[in-house]
N, C-alpha and C. Protein backbone atom coordinates (compact mmCIF):
# COMPACT_ATOMS: atom_id res chain seq x y z
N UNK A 1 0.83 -1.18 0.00
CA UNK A 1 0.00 0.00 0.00
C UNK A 1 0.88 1.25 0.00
N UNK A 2 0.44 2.38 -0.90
CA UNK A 2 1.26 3.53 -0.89
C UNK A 2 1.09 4.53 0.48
N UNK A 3 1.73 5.36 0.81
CA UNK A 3 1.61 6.16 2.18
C UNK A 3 0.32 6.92 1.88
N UNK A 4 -0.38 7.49 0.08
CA UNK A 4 -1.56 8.42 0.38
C UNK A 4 -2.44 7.40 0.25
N UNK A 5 -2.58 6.55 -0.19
CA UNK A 5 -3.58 5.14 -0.51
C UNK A 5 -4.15 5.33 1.48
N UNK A 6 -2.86 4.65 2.21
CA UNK A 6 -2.95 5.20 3.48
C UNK A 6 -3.96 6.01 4.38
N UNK A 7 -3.22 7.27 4.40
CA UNK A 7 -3.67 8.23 4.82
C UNK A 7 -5.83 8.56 4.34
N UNK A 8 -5.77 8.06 2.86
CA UNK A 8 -6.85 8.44 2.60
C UNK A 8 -8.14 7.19 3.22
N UNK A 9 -7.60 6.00 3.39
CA UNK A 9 -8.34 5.08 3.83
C UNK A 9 -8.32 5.45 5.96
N UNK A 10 -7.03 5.68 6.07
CA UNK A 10 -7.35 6.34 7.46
C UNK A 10 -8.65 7.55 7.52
N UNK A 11 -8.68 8.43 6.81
CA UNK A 11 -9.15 9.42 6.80
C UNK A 11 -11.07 9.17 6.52
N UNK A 12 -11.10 8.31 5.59
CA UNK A 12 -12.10 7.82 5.29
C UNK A 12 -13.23 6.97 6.50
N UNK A 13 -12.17 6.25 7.50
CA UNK A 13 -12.20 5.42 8.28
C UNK A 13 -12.84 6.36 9.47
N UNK A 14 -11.91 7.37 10.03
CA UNK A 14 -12.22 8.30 10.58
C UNK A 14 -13.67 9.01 10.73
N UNK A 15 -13.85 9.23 9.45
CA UNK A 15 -15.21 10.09 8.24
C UNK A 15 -16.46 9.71 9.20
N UNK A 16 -15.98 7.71 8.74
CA UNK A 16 -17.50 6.78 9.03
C UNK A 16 -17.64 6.97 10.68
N UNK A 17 -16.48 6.85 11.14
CA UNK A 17 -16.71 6.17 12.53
C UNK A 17 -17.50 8.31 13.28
N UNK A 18 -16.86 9.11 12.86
CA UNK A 18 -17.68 10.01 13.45
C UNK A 18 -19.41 9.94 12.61
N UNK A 19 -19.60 9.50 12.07
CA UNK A 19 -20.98 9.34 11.15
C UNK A 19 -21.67 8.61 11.92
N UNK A 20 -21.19 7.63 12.22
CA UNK A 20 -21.65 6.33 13.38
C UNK A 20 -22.23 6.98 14.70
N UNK A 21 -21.39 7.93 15.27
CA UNK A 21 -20.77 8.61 15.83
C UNK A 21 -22.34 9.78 16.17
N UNK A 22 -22.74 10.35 15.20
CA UNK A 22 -23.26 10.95 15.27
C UNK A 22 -24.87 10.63 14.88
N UNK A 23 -24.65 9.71 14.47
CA UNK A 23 -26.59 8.98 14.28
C UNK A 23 -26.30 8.06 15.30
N UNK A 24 -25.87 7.92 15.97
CA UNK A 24 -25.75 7.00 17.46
C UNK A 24 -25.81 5.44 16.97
N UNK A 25 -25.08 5.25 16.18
CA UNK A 25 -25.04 3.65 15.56
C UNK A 25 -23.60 3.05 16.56
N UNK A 26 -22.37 4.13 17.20
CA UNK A 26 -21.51 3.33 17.20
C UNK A 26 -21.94 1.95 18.36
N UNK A 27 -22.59 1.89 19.01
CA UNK A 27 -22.47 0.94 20.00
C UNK A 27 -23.33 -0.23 19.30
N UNK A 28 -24.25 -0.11 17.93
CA UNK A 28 -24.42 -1.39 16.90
C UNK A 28 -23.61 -2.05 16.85
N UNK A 29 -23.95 -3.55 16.55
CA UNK A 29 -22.78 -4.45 15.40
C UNK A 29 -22.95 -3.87 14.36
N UNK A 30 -22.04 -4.76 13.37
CA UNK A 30 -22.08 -4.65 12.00
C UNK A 30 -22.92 -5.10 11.04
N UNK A 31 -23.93 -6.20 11.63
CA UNK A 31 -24.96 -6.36 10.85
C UNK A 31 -26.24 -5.48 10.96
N UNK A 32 -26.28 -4.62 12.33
CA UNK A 32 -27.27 -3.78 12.59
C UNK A 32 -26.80 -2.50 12.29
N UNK A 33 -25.81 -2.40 11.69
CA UNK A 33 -25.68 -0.86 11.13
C UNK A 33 -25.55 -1.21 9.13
N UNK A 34 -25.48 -2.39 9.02
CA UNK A 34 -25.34 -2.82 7.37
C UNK A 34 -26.82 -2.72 7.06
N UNK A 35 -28.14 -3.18 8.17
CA UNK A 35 -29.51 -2.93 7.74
C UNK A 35 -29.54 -1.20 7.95
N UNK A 36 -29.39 -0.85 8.98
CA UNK A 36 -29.76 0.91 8.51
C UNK A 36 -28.78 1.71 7.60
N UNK A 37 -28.04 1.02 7.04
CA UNK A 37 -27.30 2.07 5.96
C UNK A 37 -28.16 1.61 4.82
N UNK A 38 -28.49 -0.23 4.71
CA UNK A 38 -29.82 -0.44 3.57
C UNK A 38 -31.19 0.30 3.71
N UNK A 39 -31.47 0.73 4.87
CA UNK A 39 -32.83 1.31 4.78
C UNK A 39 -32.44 2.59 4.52
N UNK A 40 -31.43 3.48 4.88
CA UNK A 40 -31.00 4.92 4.31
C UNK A 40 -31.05 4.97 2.91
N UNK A 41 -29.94 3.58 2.44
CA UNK A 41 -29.58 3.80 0.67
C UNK A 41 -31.06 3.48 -0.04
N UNK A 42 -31.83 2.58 0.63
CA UNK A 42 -33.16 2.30 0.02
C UNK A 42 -33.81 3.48 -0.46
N UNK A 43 -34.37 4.61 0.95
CA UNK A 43 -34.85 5.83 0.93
C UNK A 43 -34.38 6.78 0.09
N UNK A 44 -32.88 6.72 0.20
CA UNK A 44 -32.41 7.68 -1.10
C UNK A 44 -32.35 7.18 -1.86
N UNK A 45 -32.50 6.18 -2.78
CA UNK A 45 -32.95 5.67 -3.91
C UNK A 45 -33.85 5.76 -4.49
N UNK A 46 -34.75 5.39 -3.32
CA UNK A 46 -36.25 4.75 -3.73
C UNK A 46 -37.42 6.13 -3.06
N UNK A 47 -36.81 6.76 -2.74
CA UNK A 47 -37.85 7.58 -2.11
C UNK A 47 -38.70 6.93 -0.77
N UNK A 48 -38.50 5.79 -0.66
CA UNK A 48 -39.27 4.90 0.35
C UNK A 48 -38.93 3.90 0.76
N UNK A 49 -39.05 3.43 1.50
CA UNK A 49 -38.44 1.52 2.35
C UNK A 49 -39.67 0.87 2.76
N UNK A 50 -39.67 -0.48 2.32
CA UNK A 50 -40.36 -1.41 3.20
C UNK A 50 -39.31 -2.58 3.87
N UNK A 51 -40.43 -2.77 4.92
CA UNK A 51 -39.56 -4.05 5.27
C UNK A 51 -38.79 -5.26 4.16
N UNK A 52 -39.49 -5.59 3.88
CA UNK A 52 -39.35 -6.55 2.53
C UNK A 52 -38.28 -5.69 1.75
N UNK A 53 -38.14 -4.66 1.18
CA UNK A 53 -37.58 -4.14 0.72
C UNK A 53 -35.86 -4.36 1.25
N UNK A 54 -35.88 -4.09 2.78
CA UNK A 54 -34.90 -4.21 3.33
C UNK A 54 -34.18 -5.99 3.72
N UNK A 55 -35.03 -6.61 3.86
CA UNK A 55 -34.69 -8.15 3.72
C UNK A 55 -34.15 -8.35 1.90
N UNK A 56 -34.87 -8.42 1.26
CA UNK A 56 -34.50 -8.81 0.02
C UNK A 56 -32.93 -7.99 -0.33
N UNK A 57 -32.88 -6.72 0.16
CA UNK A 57 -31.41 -5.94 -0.08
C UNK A 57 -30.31 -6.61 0.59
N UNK A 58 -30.60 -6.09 2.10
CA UNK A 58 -29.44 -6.58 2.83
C UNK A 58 -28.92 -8.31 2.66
N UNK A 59 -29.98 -8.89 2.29
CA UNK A 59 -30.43 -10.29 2.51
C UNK A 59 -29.81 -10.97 3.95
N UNK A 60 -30.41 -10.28 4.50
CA UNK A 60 -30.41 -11.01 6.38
C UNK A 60 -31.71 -11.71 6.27
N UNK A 61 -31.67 -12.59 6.89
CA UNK A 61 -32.98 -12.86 7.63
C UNK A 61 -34.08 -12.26 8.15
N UNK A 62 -35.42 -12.97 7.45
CA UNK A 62 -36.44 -12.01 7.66
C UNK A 62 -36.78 -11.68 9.58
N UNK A 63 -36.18 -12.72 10.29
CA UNK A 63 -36.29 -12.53 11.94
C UNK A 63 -34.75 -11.50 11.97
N UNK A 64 -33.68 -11.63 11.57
CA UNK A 64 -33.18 -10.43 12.05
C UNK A 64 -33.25 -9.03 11.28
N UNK A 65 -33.52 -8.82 10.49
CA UNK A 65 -34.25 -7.72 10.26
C UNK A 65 -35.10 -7.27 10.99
N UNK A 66 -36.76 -8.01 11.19
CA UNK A 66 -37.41 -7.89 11.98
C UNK A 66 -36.72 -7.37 13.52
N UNK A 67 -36.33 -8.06 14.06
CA UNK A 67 -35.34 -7.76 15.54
C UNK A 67 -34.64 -6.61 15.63
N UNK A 68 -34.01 -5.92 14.30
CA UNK A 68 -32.99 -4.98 14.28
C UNK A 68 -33.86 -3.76 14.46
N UNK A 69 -34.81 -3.99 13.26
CA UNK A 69 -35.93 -2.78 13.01
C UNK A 69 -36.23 -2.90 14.05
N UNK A 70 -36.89 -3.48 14.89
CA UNK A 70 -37.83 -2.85 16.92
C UNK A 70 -36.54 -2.38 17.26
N UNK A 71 -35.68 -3.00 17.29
CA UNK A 71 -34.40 -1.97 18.29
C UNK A 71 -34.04 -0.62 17.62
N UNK A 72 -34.56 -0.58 16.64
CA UNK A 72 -33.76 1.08 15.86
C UNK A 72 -35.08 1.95 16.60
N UNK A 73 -36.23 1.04 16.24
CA UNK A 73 -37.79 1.95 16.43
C UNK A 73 -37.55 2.22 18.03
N UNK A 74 -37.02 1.28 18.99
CA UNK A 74 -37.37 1.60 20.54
C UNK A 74 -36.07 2.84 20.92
N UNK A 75 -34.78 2.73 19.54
CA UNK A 75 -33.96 3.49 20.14
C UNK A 75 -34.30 5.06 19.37
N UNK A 76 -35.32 5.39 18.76
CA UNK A 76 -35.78 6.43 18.05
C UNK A 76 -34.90 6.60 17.00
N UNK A 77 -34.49 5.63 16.00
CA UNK A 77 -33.69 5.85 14.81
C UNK A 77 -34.40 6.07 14.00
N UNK A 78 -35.45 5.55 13.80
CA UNK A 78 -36.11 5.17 12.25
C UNK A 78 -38.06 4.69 12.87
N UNK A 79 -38.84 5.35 12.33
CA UNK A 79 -40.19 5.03 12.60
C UNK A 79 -41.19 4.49 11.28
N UNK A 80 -41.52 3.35 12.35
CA UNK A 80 -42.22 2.20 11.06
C UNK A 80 -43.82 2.64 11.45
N UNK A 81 -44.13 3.01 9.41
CA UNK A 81 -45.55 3.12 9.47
C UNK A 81 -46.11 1.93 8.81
N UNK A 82 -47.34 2.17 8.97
CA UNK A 82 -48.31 1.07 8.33
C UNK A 82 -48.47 1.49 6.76
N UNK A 83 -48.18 0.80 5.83
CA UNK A 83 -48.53 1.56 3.84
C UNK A 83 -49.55 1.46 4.23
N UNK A 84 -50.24 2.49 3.23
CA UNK A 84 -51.36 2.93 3.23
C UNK A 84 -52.04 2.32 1.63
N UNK A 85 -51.12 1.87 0.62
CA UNK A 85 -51.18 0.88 -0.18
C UNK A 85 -51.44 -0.25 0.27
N UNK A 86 -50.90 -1.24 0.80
CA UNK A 86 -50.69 -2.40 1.59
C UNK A 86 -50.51 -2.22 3.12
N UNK A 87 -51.67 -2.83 3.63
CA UNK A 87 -51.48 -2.73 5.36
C UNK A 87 -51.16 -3.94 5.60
N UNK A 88 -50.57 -5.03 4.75
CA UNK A 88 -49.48 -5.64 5.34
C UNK A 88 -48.53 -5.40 5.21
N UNK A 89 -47.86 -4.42 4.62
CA UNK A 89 -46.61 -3.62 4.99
C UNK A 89 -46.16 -2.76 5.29
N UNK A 90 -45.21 -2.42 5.99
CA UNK A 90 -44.78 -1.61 6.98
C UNK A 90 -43.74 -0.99 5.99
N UNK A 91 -43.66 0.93 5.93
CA UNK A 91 -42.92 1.69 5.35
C UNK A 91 -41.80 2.12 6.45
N UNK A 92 -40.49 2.00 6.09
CA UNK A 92 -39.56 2.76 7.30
C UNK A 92 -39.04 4.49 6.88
N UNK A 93 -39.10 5.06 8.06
CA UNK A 93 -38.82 6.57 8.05
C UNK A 93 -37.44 6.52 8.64
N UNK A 94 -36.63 7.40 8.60
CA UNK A 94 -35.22 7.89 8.89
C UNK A 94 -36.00 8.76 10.53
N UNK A 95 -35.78 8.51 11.44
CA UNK A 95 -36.13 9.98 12.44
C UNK A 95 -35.03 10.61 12.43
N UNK A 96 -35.38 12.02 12.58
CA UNK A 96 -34.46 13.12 12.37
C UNK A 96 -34.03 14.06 13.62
């Protein structure tokens, strides 16, 4: 590895961990911060998230997904509505 190759992956490293840092993810694992960066990239993609949406992406398991999503909702990360298309599915919000 070159010394700026380096520096820029330090720097980068740095970037995330205050990002983490600041949406209160650092004390997540890594599979519970890989589903809310899928439900973020979903939203900015897609304008919208469903559950399903987020299983089929991340491809975790539909029980840990399920599990991750109540812990984001009880820790006020992200608030799950009912579609108003489909009321068997649940749309996820970013809380701000």
């Amino acid at each position: 590895m070159t010394t700026n190759y380096r520096k820029d992956l330090v720097s980068i490293l740095e970037m995330l961990s205050n990002i983490e840092r600041d949406l209160n993810l650092a004390n997540y694992n890594e599979t519970e911060k890989k589903i809310y960066y899928t439900i973020a990239m979903l939203i900015s993609n897609n304008g919208s998230c469903n559950i399903t949406d987020v299983i089929l992406e991340s491809r975790f398991s539909r029980s840990t997904v399920y599990k991750t999503i109540k812990k984001f909702e009880r820790a006020n990360l992200i608030i799950v509505e009912q579609s108003s298309n489909d009321k068997r599915e649940f749309n996820l919000v970013l809380a701000t």
